[in-house]
Each structure stands twice: as structure tokens, then as C-alpha cells.
C-alpha atoms as a PDB file:
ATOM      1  CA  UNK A   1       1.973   9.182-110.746  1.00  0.00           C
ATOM      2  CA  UNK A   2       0.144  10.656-113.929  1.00  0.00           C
ATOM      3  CA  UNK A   3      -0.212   7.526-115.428  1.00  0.00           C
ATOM      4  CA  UNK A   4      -1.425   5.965-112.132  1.00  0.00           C
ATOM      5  CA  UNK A   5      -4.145   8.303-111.896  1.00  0.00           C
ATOM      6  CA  UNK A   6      -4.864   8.529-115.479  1.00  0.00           C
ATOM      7  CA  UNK A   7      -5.148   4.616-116.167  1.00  0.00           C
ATOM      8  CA  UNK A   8      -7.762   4.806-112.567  1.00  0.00           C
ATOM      9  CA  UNK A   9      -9.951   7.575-114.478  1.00  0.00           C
ATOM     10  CA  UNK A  10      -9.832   5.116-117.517  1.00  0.00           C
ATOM     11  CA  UNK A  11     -11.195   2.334-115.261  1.00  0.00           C
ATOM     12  CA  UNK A  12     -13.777   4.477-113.331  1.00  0.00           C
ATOM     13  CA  UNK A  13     -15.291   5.550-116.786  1.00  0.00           C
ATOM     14  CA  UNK A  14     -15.193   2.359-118.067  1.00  0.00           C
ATOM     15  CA  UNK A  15     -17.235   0.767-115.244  1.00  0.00           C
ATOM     16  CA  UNK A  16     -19.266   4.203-114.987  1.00  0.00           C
ATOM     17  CA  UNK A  17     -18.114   4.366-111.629  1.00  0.00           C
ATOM     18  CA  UNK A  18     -20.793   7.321-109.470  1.00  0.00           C
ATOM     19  CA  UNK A  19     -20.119   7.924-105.930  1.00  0.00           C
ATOM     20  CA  UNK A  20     -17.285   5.925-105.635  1.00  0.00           C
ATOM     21  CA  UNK A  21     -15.101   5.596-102.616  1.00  0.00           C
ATOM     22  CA  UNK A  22     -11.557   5.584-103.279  1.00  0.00           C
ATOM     23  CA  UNK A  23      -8.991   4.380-100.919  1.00  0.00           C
ATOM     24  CA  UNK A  24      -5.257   4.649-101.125  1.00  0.00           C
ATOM     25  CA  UNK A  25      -2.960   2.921 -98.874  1.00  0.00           C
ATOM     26  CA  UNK A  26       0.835   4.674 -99.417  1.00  0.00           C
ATOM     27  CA  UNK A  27       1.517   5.074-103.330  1.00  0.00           C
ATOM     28  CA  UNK A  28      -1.592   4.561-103.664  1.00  0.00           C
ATOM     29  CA  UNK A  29      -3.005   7.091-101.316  1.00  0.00           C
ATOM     30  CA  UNK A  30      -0.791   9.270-103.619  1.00  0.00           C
ATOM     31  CA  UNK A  31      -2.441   8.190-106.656  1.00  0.00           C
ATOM     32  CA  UNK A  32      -6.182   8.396-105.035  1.00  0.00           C
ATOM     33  CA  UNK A  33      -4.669  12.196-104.268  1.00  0.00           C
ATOM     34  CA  UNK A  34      -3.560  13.259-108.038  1.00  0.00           C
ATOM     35  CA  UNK A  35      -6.295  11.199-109.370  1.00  0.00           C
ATOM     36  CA  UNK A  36      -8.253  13.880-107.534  1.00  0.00           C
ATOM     37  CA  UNK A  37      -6.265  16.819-109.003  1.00  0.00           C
ATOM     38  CA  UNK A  38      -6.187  15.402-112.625  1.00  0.00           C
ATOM     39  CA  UNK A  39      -9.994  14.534-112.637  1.00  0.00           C
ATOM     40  CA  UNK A  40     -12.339  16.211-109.854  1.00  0.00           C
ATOM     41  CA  UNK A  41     -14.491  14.266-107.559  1.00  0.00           C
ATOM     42  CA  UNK A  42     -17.660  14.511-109.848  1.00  0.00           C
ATOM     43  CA  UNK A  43     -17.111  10.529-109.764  1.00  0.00           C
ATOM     44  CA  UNK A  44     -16.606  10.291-105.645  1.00  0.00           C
ATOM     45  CA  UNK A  45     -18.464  10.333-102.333  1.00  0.00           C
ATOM     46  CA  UNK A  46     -14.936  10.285-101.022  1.00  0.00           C
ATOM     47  CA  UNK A  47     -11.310   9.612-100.627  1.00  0.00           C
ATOM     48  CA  UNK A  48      -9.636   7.889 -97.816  1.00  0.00           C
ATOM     49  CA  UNK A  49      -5.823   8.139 -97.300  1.00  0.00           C
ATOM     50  CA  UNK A  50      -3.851   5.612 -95.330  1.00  0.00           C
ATOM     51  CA  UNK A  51      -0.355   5.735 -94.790  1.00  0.00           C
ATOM     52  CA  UNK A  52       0.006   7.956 -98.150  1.00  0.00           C
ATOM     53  CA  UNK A  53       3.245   9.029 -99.396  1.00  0.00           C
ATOM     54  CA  UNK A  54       3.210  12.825 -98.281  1.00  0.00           C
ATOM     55  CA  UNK A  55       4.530  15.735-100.611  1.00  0.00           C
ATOM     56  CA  UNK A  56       8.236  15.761-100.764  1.00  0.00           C
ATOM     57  CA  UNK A  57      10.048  12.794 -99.052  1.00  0.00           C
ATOM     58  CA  UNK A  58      13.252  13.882 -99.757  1.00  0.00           C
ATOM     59  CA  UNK A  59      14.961  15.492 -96.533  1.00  0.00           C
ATOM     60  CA  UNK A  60      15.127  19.258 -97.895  1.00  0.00           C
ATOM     61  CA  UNK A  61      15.722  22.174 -95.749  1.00  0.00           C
ATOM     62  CA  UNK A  62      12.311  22.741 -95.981  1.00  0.00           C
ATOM     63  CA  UNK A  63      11.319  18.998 -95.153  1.00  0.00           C
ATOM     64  CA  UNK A  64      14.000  18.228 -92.643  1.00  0.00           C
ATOM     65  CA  UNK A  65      12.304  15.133 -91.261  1.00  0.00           C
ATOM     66  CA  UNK A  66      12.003  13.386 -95.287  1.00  0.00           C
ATOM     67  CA  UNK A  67      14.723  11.109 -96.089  1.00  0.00           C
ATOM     68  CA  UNK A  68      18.788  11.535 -97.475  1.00  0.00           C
ATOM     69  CA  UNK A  69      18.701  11.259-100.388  1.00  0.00           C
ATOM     70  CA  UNK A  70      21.130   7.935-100.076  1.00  0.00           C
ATOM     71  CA  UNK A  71      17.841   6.000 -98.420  1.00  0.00           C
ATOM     72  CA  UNK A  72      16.392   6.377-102.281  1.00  0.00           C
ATOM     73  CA  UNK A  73      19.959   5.471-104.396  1.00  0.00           C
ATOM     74  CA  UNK A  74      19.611   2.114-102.039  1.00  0.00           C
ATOM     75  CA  UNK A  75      16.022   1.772-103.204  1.00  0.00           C
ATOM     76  CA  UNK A  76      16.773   2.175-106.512  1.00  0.00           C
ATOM     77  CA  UNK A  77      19.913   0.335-106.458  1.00  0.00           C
ATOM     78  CA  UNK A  78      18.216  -2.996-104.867  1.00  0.00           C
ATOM     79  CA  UNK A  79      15.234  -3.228-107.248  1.00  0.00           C
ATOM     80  CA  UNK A  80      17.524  -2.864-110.348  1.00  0.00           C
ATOM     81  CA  UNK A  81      19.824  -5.155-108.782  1.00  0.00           C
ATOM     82  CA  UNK A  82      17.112  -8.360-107.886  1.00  0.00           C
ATOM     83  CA  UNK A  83      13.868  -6.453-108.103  1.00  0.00           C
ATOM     84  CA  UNK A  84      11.978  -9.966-107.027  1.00  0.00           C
ATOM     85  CA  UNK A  85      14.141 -10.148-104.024  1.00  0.00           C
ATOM     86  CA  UNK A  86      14.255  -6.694-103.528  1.00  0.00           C
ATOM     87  CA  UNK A  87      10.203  -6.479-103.443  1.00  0.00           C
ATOM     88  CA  UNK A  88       9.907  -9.713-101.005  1.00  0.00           C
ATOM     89  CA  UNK A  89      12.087  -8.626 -98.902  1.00  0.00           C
ATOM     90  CA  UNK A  90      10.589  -4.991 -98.379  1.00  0.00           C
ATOM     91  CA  UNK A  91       7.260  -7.595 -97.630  1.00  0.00           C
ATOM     92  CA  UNK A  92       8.626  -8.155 -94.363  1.00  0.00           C
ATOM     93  CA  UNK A  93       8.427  -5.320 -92.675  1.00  0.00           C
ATOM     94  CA  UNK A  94       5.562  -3.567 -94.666  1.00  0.00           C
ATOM     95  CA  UNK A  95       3.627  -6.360 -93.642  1.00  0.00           C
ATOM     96  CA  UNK A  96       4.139  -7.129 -90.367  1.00  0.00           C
ATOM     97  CA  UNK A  97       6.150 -10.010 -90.848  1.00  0.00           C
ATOM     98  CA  UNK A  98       8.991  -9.333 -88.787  1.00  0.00           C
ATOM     99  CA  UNK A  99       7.617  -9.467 -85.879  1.00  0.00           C
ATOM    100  CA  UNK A 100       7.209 -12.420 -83.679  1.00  0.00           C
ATOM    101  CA  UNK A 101       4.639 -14.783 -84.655  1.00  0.00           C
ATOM    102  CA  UNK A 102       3.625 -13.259 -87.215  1.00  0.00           C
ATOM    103  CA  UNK A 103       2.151 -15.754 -90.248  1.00  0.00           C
ATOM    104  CA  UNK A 104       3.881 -15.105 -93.526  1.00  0.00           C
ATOM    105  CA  UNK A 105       1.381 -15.216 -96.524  1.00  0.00           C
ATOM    106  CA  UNK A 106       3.632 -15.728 -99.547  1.00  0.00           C
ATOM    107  CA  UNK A 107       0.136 -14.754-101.862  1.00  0.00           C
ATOM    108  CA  UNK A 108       0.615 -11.520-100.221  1.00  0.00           C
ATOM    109  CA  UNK A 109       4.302 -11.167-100.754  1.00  0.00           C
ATOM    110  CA  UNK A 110       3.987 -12.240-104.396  1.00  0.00           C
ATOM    111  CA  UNK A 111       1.503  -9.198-105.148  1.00  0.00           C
ATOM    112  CA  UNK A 112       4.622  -6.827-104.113  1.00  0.00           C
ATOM    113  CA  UNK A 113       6.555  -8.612-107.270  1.00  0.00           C
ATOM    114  CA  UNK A 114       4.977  -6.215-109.907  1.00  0.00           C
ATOM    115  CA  UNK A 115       6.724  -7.817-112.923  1.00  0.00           C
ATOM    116  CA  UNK A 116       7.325  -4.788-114.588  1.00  0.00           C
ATOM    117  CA  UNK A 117       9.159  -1.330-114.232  1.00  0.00           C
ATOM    118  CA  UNK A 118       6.009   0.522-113.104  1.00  0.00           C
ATOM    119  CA  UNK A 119       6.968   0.731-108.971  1.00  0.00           C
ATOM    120  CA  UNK A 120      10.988   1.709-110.100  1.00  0.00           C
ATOM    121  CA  UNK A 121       9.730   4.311-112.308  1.00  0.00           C
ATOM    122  CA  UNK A 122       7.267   5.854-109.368  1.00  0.00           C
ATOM    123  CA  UNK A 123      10.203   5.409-107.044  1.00  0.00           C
ATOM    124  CA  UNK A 124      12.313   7.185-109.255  1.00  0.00           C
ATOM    125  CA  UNK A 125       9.632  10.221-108.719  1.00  0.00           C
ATOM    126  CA  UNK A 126       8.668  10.009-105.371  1.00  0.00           C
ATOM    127  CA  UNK A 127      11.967  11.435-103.778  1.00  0.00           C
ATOM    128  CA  UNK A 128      11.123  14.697-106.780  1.00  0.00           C
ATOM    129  CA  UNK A 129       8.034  15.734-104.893  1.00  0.00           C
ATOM    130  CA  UNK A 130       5.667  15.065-107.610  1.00  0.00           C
ATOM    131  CA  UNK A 131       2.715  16.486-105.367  1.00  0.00           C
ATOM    132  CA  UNK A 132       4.514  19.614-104.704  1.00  0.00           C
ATOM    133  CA  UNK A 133       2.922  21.573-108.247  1.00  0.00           C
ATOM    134  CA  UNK A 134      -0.624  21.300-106.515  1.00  0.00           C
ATOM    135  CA  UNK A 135      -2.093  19.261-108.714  1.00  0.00           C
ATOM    136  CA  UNK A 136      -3.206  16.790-105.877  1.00  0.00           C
ATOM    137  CA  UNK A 137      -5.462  19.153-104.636  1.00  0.00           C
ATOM    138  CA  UNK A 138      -8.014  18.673-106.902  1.00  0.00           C
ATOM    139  CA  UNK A 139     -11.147  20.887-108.089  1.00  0.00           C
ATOM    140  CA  UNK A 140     -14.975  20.052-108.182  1.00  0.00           C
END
């Protein structure tokens, strides 16, 4: 998630970026959120998080509503296995596809196909708590 929020300070300097609006939807909601903790908000009017992947997701005894620890060794086990099938198939229900009538836009389902190991390595972390330190809580 460092490198998330560290290439997204590399782009907001480059484009000189000033009162900027950042929205996150899931991961990225948790990159908008240590993007904030790793570089202030001297850049942003604001943040908006949407669906963002909370804290810990793990089920802990401390977080007994995350998830066993088994829902993220399937995870990991279907992207290594067929990470293109793995990724359109998650589509589905992210989407909205699964339910009835709903138009499939394969453009849409392609975008989930990332082509490289950058979504297995964040959901390798995700399960770790990787906001838990603080450092998504940003400063001015």
C-alpha cells in the first residue's frame, strides 16, 4: 500500500496537483487513506472513501466480524493459480453482474486483469492490517 500511495504523490507532483479531490473506491479508498498519512493533505480539498478496505480484515478476536483467514489462502490460491480467470470472475459480482439482467461490459472486466503482480502483492497485505500502525491517519 506504500507504493500505491507513494507512486499517487509522484503523480500529484508531477501534474502539480492543488486542491485535489481524491476518491478511493475499496483498495483504493485504502490507498487515498495512507496516501494521506504518508503525504498530508497540503495537496487536497478532500478525500472521499467508498467501499474502502477497513483496518484489519482478518477475523481477529479483536475484529470478530473480518474474515478466516482461509477466505484469503483461496484468494491467493486462485490468482496464482489463473490470475486472468481469477480477476474476471471476481468481475461478476463486484460489478453487479450476477444479477438478473444485468449487461456485462467485458471493457470493464478487462481493467480487473492487472497484468502484473501488483493486486497479489496488496492482497498478500491486506489480511496483515497494514492500516493498523496509524499511518492512514494522516497530518496537515
Amino acid at each position: 500500500m506504500d507504493t500505491y500511495a507513494d507512486d499517487l504523490a509522484k503523480l500529484v507532483e508531477a501534474l502539480d496537483l492543488k486542491n485535489a479531490i481524491h476518491v478511493g473506491h475499496s483498495t483504493g479508498g485504502g490507498e487515498v487513506a495512507r496516501y494521506i498519512g504518508r503525504h498530508g493533505t497540503k495537496r487536497m480539498a478532500k478525500a472521499v472513501l467508498i467501499g474502502a478496505v477497513p483496518p484489519l480484515m482478518l477475523k481477529t478476536a479483536a475484529n470478530p466480524a473480518g474474515l478466516p483467514m482461509e477466505a484469503f489462502d483461496q484468494i491467493r490460491a486462485g490468482v496464482l493459480a489463473d490470475r486472468s480467470q481469477f480477476w474476471k470472475d471476481l468481475s461478476m459480482p463486484f460489478y453487479g453482474y450476477n444479477r438478473p439482467g444485468a449487461k456485462i461490459s467485458e471493457g470493464v472486466r478487462i481493467i480487473l486483469d492487472p497484468g502484473d503482480d501488483g493486486r497479489l502483492s496488496c492482497l498478500l497485505l491486506l489480511h496483515q492490517g497494514v492500516f493498523r500502525d496509524g499511518s492512514h491517519r494522516g497530518s496537515q
